[in-house]
N, C-alpha and C. Protein backbone atom coordinates (compact mmCIF):
# COMPACT_ATOMS: atom_id res chain seq x y z
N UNK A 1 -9.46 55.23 42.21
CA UNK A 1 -8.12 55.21 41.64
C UNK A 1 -8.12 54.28 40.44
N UNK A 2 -7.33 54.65 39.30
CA UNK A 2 -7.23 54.17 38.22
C UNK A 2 -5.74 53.38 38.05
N UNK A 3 -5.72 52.32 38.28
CA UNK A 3 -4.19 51.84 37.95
C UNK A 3 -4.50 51.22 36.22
N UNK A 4 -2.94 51.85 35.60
CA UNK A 4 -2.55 51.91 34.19
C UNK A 4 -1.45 50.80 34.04
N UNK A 5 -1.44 49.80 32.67
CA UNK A 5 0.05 49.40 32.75
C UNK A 5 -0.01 50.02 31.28
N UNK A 6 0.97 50.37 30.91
CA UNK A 6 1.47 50.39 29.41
C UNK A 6 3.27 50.32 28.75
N UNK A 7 3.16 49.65 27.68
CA UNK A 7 4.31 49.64 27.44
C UNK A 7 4.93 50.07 25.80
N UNK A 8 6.52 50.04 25.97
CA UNK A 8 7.24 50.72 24.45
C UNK A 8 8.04 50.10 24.10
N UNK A 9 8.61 50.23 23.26
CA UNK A 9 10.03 49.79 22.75
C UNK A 9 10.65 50.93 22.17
N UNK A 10 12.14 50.93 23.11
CA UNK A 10 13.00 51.53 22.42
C UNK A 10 13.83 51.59 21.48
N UNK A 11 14.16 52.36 20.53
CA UNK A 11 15.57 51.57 19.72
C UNK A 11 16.50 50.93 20.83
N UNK A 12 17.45 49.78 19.94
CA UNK A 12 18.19 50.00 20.95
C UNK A 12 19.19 50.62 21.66
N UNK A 13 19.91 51.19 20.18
CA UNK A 13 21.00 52.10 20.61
C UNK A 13 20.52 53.94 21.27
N UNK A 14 19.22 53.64 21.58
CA UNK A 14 18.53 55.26 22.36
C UNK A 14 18.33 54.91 23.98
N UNK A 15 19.29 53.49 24.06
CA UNK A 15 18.53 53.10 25.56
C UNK A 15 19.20 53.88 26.88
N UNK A 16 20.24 53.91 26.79
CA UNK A 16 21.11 55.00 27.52
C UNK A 16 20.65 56.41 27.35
N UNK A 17 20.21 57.17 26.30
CA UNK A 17 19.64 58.35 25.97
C UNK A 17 18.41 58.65 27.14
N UNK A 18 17.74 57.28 26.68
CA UNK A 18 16.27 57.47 27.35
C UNK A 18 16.42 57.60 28.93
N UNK A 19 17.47 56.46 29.66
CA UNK A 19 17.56 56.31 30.66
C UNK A 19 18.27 57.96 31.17
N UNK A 20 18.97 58.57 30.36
CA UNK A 20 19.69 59.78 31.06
C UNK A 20 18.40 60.79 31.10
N UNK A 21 17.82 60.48 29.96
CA UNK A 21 16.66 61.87 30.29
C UNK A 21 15.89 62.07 31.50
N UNK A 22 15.62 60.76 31.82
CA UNK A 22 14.98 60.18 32.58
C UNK A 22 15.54 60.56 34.64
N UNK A 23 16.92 60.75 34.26
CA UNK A 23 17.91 60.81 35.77
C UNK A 23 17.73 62.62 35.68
N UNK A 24 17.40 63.41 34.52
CA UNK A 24 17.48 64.86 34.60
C UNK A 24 15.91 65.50 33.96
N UNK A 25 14.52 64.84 34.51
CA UNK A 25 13.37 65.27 34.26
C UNK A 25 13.45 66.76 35.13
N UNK A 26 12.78 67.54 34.32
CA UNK A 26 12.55 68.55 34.42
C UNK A 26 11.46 68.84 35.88
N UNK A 27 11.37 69.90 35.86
CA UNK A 27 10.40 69.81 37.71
C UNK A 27 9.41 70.13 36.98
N UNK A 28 8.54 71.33 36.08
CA UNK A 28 8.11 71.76 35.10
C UNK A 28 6.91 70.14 34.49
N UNK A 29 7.68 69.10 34.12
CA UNK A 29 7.45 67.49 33.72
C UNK A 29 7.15 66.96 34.38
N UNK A 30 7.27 66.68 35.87
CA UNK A 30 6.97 65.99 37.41
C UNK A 30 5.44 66.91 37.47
N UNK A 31 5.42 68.39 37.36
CA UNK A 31 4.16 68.98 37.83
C UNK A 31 3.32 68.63 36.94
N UNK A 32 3.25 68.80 35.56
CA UNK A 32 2.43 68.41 34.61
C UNK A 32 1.77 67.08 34.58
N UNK A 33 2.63 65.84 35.01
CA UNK A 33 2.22 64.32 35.74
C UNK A 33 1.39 64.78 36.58
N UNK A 34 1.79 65.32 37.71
CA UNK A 34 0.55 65.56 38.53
C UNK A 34 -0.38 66.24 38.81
N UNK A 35 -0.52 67.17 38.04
CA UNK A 35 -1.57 67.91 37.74
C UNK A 35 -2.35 66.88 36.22
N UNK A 36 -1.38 65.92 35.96
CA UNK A 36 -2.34 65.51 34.74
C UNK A 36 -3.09 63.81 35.85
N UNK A 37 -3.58 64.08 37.05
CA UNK A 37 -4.30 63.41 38.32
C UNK A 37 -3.39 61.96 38.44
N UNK A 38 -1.92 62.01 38.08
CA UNK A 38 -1.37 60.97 38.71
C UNK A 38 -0.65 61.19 40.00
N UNK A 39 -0.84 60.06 40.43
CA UNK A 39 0.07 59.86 41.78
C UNK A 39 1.49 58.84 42.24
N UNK A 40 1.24 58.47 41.59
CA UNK A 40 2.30 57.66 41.52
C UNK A 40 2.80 56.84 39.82
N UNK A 41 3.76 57.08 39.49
CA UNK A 41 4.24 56.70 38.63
C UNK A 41 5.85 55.57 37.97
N UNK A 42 5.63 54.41 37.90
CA UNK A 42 6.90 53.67 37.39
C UNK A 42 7.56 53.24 36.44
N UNK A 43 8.24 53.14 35.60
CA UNK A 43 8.94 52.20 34.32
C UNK A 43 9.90 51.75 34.93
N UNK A 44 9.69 50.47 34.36
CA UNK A 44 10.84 49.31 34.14
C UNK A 44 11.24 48.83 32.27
N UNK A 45 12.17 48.60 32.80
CA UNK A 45 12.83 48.34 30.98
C UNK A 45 13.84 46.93 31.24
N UNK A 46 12.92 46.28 30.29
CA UNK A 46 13.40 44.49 30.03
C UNK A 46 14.20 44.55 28.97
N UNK A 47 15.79 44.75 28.58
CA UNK A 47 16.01 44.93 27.36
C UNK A 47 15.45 46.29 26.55
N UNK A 48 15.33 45.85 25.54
CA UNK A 48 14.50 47.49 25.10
C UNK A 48 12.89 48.19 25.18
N UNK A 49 12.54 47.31 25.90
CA UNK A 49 11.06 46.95 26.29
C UNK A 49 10.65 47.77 27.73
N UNK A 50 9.67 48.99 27.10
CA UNK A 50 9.33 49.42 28.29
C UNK A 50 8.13 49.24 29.29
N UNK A 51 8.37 49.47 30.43
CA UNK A 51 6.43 48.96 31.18
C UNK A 51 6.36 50.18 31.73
N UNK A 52 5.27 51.01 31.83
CA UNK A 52 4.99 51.81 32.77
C UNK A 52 3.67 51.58 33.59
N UNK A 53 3.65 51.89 34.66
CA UNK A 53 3.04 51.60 35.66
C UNK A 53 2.34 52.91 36.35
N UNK A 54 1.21 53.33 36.52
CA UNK A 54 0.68 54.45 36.51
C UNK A 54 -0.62 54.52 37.59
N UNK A 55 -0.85 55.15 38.88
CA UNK A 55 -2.26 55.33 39.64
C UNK A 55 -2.51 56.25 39.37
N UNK A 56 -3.65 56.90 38.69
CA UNK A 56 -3.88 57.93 38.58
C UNK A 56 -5.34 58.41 39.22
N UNK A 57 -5.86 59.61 39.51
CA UNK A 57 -7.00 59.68 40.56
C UNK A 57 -7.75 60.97 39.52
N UNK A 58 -9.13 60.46 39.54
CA UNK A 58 -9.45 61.94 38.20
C UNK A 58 -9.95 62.88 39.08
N UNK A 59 -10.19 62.42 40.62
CA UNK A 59 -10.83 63.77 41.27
C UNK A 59 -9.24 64.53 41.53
N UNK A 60 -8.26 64.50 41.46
CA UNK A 60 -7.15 64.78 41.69
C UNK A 60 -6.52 65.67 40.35
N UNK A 61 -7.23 65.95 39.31
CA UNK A 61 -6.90 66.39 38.16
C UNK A 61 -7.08 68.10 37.89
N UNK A 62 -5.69 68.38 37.62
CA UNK A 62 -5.99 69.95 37.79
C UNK A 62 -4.92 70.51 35.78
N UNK A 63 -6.25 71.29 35.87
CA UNK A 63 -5.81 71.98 34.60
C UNK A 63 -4.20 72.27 34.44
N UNK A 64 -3.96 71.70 33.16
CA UNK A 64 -2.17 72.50 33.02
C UNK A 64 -1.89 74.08 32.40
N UNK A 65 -0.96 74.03 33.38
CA UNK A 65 -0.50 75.51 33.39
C UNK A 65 0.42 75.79 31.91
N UNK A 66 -0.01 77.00 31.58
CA UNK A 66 1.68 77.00 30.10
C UNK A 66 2.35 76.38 30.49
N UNK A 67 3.17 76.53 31.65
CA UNK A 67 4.77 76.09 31.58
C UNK A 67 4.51 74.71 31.57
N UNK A 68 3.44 73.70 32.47
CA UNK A 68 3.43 72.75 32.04
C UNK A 68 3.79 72.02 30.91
N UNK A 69 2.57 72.33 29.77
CA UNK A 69 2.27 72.42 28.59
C UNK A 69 3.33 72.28 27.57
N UNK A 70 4.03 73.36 28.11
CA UNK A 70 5.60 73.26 27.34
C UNK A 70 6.34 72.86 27.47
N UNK A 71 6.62 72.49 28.62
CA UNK A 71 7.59 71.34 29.14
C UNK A 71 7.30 70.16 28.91
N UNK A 72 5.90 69.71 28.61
CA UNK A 72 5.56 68.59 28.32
C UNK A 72 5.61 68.24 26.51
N UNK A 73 5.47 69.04 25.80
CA UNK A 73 6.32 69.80 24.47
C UNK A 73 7.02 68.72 24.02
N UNK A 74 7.92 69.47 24.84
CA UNK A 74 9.52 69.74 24.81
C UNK A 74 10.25 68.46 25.07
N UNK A 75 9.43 67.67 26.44
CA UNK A 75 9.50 66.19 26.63
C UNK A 75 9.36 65.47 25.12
N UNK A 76 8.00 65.48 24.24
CA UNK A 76 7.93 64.69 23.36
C UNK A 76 8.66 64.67 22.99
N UNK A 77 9.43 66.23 22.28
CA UNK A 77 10.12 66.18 21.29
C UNK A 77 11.27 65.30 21.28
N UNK A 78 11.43 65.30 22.80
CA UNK A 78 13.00 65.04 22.26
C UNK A 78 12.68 63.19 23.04
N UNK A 79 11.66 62.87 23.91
CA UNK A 79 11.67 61.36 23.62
C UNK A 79 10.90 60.59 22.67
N UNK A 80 10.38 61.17 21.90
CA UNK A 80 9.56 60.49 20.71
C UNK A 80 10.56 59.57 19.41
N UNK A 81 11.30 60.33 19.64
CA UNK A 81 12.76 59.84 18.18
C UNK A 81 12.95 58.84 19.05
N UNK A 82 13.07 58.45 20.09
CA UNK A 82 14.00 57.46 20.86
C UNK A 82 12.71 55.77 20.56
N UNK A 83 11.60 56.17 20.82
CA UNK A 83 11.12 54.81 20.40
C UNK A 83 10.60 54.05 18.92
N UNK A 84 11.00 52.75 18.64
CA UNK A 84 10.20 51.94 17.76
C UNK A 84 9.10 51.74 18.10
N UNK A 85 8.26 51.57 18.98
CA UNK A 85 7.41 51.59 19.16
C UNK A 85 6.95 52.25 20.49
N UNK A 86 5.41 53.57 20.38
CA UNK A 86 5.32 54.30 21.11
C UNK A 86 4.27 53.52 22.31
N UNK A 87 4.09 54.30 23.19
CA UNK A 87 3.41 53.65 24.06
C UNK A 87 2.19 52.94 24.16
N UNK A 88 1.47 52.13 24.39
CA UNK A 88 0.19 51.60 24.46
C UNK A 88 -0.21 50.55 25.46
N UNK A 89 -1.57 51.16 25.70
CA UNK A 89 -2.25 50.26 26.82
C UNK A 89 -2.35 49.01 27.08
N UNK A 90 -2.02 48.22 27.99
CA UNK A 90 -2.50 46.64 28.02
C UNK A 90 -3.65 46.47 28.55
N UNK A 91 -4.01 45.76 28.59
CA UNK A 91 -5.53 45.76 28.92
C UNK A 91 -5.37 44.41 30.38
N UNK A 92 -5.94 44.99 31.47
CA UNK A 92 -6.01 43.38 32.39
C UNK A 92 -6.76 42.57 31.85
N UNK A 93 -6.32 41.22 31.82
CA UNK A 93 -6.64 39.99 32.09
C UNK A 93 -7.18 39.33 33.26
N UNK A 94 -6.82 39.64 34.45
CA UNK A 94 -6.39 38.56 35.89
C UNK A 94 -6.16 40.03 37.03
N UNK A 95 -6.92 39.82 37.88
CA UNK A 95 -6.62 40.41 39.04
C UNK A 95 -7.39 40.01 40.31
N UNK A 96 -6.02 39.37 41.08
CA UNK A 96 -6.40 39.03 42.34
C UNK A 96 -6.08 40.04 43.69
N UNK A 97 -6.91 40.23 44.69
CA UNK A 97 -6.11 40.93 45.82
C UNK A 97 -6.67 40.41 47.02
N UNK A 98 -6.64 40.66 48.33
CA UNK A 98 -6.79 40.19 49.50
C UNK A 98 -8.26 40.21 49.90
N UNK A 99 -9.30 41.17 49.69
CA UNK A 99 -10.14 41.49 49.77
C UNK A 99 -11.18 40.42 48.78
N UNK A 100 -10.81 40.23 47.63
CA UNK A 100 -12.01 39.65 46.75
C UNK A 100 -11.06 37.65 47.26
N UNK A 101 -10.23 37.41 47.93
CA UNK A 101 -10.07 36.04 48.27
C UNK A 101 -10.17 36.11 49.63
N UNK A 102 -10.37 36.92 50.55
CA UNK A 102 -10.43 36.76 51.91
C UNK A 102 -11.76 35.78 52.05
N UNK A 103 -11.14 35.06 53.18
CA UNK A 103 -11.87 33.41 53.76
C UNK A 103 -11.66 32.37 53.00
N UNK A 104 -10.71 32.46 52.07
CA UNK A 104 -11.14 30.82 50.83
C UNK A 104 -10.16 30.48 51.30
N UNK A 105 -8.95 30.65 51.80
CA UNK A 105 -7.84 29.45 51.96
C UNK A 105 -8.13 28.93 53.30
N UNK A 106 -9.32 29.04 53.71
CA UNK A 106 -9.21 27.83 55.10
C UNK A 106 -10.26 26.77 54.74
């Protein structure tokens, strides 16, 4: 599994826009995510500042269908105007989990 963070900036006056598109995604847009091998997917928005949060699995990756394709289109089109700045990768720094510190706190 591949966990992603990346983030955007919206205008600000597109922030309500973005958030409504967002409450009426297409089913068409949900399949294309997962056929494009994600599994789970999040954004949070700090102000106009977006994070997305992404697991994605590549044995889990299945070719997109037209309708995908076009729905995924159709997505750009109409959220691409909405950001100052488009999405991009952060890169980790720091990662701790239970497994790589198990036994050190005694």
């Amino acid at each position: 599994m591949k966990i992603q963070l990346r983030v955007a900036e919206l205008h600000p006056e597109q922030i309500e826009r973005y958030e409504q598109l967002h409450r009426e995604i297409p089913r068409a847009n949900l399949e294309g995510i997962y056929r494009a091998g994600v599994g789970k997917m999040q954004i949070f928005r700090h102000g106009n500042l977006l994070v997305m949060y992404t697991e994605e699995n590549e044995a889990s990756v299945q070719p997109p269908t037209p309708e995908t394709e076009a729905a995924g289109q159709r997505w750009r089109t109409l959220t691409e105007p909405l950001f100052s700045q488009p999405w991009a990768d952060v890169p980790l720094i720091f990662a701790l989990d239970s497994e790589s510190f198990e036994g050190r706190l005694e």
